[in-house]
N, C-alpha and C. Protein backbone atom coordinates (compact mmCIF):
# COMPACT_ATOMS: atom_id res chain seq x y z
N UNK A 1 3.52 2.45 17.23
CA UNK A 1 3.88 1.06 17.09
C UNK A 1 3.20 0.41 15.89
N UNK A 2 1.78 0.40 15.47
CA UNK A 2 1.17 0.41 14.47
C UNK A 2 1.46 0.62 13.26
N UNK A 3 1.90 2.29 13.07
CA UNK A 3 2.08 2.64 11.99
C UNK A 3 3.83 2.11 11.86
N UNK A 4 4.77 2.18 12.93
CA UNK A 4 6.34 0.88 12.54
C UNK A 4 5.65 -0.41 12.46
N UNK A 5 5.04 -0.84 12.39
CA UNK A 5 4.41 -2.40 11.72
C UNK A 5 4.38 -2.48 10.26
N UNK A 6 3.40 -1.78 10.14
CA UNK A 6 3.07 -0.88 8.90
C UNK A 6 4.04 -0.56 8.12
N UNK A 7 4.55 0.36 7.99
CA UNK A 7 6.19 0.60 7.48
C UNK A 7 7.23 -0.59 7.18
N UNK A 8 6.92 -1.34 8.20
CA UNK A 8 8.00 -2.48 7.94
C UNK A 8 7.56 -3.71 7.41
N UNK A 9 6.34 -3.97 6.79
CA UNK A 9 5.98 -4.77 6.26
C UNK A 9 4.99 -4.86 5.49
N UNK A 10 4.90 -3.64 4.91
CA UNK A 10 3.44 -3.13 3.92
C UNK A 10 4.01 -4.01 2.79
N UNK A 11 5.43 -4.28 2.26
CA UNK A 11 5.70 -5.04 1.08
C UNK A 11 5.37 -6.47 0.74
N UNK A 12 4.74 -6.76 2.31
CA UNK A 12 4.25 -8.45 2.23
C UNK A 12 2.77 -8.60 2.51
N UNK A 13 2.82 -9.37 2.08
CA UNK A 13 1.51 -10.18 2.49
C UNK A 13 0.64 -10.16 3.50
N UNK A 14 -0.08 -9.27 4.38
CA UNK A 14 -0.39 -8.99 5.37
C UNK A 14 -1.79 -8.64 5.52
N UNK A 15 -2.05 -8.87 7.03
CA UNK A 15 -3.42 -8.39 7.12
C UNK A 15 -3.84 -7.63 8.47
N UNK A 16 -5.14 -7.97 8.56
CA UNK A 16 -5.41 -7.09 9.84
C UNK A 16 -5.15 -7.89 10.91
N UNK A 17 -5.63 -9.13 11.31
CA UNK A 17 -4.89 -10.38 11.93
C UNK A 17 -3.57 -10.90 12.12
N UNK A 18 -2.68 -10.60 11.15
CA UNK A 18 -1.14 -10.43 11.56
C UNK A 18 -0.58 -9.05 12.55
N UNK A 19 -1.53 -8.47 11.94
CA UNK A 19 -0.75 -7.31 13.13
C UNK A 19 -1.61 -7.06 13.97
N UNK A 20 -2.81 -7.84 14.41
CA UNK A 20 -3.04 -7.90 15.60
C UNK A 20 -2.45 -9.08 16.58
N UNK A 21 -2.80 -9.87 16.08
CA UNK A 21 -1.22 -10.62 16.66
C UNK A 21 0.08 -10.26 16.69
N UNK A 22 0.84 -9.16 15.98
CA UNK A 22 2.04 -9.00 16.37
C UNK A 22 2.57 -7.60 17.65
N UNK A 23 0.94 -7.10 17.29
CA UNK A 23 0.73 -6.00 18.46
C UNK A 23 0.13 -6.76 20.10
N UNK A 24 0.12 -8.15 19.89
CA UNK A 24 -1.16 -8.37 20.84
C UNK A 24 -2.00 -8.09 21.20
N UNK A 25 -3.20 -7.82 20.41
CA UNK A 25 -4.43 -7.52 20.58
C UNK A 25 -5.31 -8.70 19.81
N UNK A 26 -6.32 -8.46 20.59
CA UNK A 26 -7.34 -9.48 19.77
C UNK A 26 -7.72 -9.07 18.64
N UNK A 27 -8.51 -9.41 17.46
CA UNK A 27 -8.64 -8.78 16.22
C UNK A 27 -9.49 -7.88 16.63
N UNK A 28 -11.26 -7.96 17.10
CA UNK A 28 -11.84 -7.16 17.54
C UNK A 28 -11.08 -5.84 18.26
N UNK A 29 -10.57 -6.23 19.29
CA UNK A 29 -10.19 -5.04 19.86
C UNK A 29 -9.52 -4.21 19.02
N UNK A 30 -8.78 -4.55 18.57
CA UNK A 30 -7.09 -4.49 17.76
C UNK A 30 -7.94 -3.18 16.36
N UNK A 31 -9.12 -3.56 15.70
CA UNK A 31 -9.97 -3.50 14.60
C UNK A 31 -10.61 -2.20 15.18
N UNK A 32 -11.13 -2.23 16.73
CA UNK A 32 -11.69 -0.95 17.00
C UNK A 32 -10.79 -0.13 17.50
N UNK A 33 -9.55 -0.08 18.12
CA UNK A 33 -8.30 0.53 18.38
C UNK A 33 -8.07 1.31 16.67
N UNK A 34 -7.66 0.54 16.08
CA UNK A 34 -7.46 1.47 14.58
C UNK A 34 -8.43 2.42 14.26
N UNK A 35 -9.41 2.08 13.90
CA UNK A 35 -10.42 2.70 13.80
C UNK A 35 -10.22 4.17 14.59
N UNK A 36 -10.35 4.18 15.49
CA UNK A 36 -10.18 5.42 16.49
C UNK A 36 -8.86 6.18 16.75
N UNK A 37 -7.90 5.54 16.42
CA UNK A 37 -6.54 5.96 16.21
C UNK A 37 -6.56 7.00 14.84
N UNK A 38 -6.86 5.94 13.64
CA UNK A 38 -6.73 6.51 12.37
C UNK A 38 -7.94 6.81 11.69
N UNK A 39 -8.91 6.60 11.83
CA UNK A 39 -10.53 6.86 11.45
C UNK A 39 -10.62 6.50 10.33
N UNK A 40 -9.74 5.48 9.69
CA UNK A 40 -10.23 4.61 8.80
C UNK A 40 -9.33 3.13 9.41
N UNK A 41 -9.98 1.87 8.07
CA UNK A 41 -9.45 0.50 8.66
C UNK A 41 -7.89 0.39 8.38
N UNK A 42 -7.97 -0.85 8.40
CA UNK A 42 -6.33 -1.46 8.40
C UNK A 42 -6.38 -1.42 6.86
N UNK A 43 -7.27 -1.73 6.74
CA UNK A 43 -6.94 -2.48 4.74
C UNK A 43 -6.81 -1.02 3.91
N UNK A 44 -7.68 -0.36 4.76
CA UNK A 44 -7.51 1.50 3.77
C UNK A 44 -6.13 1.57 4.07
N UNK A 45 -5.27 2.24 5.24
CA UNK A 45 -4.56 2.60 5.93
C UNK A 45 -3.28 1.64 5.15
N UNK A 46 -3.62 0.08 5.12
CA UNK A 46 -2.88 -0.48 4.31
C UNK A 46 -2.55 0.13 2.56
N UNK A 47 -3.43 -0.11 2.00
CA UNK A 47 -3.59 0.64 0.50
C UNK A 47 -2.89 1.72 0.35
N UNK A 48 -3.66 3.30 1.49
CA UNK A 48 -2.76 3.78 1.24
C UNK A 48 -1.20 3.81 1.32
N UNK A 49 -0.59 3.62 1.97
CA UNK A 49 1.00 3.62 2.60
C UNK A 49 1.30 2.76 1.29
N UNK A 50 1.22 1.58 0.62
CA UNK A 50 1.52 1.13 -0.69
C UNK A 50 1.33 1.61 -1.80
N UNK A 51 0.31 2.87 -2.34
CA UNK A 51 0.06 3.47 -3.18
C UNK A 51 0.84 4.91 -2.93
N UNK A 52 1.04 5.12 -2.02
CA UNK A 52 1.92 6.44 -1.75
C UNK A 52 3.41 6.15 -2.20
N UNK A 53 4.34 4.81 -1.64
CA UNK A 53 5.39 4.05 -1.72
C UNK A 53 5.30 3.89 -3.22
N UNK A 54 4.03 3.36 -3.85
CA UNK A 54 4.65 3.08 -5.21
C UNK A 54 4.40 4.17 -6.17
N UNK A 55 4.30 5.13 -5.80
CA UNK A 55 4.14 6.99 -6.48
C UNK A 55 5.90 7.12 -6.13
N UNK A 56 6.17 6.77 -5.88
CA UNK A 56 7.89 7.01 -5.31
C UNK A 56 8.42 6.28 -6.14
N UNK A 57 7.93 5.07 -5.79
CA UNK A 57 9.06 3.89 -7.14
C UNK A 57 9.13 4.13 -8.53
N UNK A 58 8.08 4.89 -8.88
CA UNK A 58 7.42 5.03 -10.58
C UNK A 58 8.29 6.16 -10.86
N UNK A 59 8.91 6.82 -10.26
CA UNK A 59 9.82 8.23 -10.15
C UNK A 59 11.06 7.11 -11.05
N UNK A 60 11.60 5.66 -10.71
CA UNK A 60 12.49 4.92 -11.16
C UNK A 60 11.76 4.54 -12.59
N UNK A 61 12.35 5.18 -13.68
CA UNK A 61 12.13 4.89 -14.96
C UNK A 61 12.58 3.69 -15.11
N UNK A 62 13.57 3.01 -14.64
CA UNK A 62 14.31 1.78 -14.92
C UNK A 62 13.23 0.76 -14.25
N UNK A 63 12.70 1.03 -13.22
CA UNK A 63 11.81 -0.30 -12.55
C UNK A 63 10.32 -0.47 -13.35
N UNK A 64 10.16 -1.66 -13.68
CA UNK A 64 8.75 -1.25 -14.33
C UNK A 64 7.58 -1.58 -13.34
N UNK A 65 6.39 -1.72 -13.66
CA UNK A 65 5.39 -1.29 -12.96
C UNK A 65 5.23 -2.35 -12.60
N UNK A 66 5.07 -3.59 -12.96
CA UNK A 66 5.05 -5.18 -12.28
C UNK A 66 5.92 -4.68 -11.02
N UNK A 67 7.62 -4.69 -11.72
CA UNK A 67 8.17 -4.58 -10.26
C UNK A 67 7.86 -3.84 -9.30
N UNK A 68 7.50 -2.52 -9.51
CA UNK A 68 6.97 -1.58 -8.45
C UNK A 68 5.84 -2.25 -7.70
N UNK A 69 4.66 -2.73 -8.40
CA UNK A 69 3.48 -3.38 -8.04
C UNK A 69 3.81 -4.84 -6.81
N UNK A 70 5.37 -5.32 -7.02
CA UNK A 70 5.44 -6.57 -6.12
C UNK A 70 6.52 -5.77 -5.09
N UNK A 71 7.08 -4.71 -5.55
CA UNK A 71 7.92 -3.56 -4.16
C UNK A 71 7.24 -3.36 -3.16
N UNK A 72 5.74 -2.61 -3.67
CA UNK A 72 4.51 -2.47 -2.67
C UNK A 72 3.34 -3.58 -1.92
N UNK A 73 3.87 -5.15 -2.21
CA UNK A 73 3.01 -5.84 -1.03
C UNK A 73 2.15 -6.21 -2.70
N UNK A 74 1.99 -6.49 -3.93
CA UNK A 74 0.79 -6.98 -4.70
C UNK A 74 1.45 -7.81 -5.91
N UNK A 75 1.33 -8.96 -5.37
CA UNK A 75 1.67 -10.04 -6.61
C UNK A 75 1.35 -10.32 -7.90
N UNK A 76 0.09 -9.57 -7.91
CA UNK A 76 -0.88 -9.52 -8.93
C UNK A 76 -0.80 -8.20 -9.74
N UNK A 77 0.28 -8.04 -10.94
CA UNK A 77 0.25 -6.40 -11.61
C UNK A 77 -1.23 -6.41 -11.73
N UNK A 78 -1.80 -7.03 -12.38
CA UNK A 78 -3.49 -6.30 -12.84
C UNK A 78 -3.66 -6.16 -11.35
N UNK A 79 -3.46 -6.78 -10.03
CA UNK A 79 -4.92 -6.48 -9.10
C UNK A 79 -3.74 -5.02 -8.71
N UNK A 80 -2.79 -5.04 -8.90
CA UNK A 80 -2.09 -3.34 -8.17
C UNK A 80 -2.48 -2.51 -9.46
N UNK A 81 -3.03 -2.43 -10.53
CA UNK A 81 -3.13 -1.51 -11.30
C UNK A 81 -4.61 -0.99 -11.09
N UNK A 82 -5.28 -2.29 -10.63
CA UNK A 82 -6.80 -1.32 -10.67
C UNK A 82 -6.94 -0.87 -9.37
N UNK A 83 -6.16 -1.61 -8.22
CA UNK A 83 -6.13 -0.45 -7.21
C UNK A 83 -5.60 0.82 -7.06
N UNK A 84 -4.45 1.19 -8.17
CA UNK A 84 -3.88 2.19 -7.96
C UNK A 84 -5.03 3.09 -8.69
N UNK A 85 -5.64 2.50 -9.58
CA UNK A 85 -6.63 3.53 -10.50
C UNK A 85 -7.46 3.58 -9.82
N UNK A 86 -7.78 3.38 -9.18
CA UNK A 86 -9.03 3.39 -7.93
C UNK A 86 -8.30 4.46 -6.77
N UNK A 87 -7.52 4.38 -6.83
CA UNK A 87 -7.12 5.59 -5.56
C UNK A 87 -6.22 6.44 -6.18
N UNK A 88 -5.91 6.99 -7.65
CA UNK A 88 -5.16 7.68 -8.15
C UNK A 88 -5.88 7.94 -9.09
N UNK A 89 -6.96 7.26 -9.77
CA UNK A 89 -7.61 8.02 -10.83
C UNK A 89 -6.82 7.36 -12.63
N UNK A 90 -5.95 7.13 -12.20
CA UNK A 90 -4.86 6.81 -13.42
C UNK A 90 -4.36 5.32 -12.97
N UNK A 91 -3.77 4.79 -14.36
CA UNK A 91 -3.13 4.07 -14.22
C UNK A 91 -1.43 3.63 -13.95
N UNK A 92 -0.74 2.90 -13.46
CA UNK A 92 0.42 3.25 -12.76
C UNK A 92 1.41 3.71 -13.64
N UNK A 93 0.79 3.03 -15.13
CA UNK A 93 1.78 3.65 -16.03
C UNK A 93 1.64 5.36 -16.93
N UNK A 94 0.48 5.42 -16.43
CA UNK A 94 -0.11 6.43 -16.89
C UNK A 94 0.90 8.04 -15.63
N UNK A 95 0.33 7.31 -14.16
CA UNK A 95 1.15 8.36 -13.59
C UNK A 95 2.16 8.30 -13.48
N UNK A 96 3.19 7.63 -13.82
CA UNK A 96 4.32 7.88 -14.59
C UNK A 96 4.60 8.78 -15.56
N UNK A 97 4.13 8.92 -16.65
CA UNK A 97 4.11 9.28 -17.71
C UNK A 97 3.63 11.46 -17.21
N UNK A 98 2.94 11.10 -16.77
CA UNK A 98 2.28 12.23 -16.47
C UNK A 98 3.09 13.19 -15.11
N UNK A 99 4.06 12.46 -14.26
CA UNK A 99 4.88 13.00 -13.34
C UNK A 99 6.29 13.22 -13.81
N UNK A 100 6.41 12.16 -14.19
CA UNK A 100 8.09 11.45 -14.54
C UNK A 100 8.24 11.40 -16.03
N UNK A 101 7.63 12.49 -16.80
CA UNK A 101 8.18 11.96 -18.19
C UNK A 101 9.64 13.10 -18.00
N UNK A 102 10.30 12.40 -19.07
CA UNK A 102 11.52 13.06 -20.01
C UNK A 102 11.11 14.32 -20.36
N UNK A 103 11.70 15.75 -20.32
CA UNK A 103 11.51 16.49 -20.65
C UNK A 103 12.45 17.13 -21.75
């Protein structure tokens, strides 16, 4: 149920408090339930599933990386670029380039 939350709304604005409210749980509880489910938090668990999603979009040469960056839930291209370089090592245009070039 978690992870269909997840899925269906990683593209917005969200937090750990929305989907403990939409699961009904209290945040605490809701916060140590994840934890033990997935052995990391909501906000990791979040990150990843949007950084995985936008390794998919970057495959679309036509979409650029802003757009990919607001596909995956981040309004902010700079704040989705240094997260993606933070959990990819590269930058979004970089792994592009490096997966998806023209051959």
């Amino acid at each position: 149920m978690i992870q269909e939350y997840v899925r269906k709304h990683y593209m917005q604005e969200i937090s750990m408090q929305d989907a403990a409210r939409a699961m009904n749980y209290s945040d605490s509880y809701f916060c140590k339930l994840f934890k033990q489910c997935f052995d990391q938090n909501f906000t990791t668990y979040l990150t990843d599933v949007r950084i995985r999603e936008a390794k998919r979009l970057l495959a679309d040469q036509g979409m650029s990386v802003r757009d990919v960056g607001l596909n995956v839930g981040y309004g902010d291209s700079r704040y989705f670029s240094r997260v993606f370089k933070r959990m990819t090592g590269m930058l979004p245009s970089e792994y592009r380039d490096r997966h998806y070039a023209q051959k």
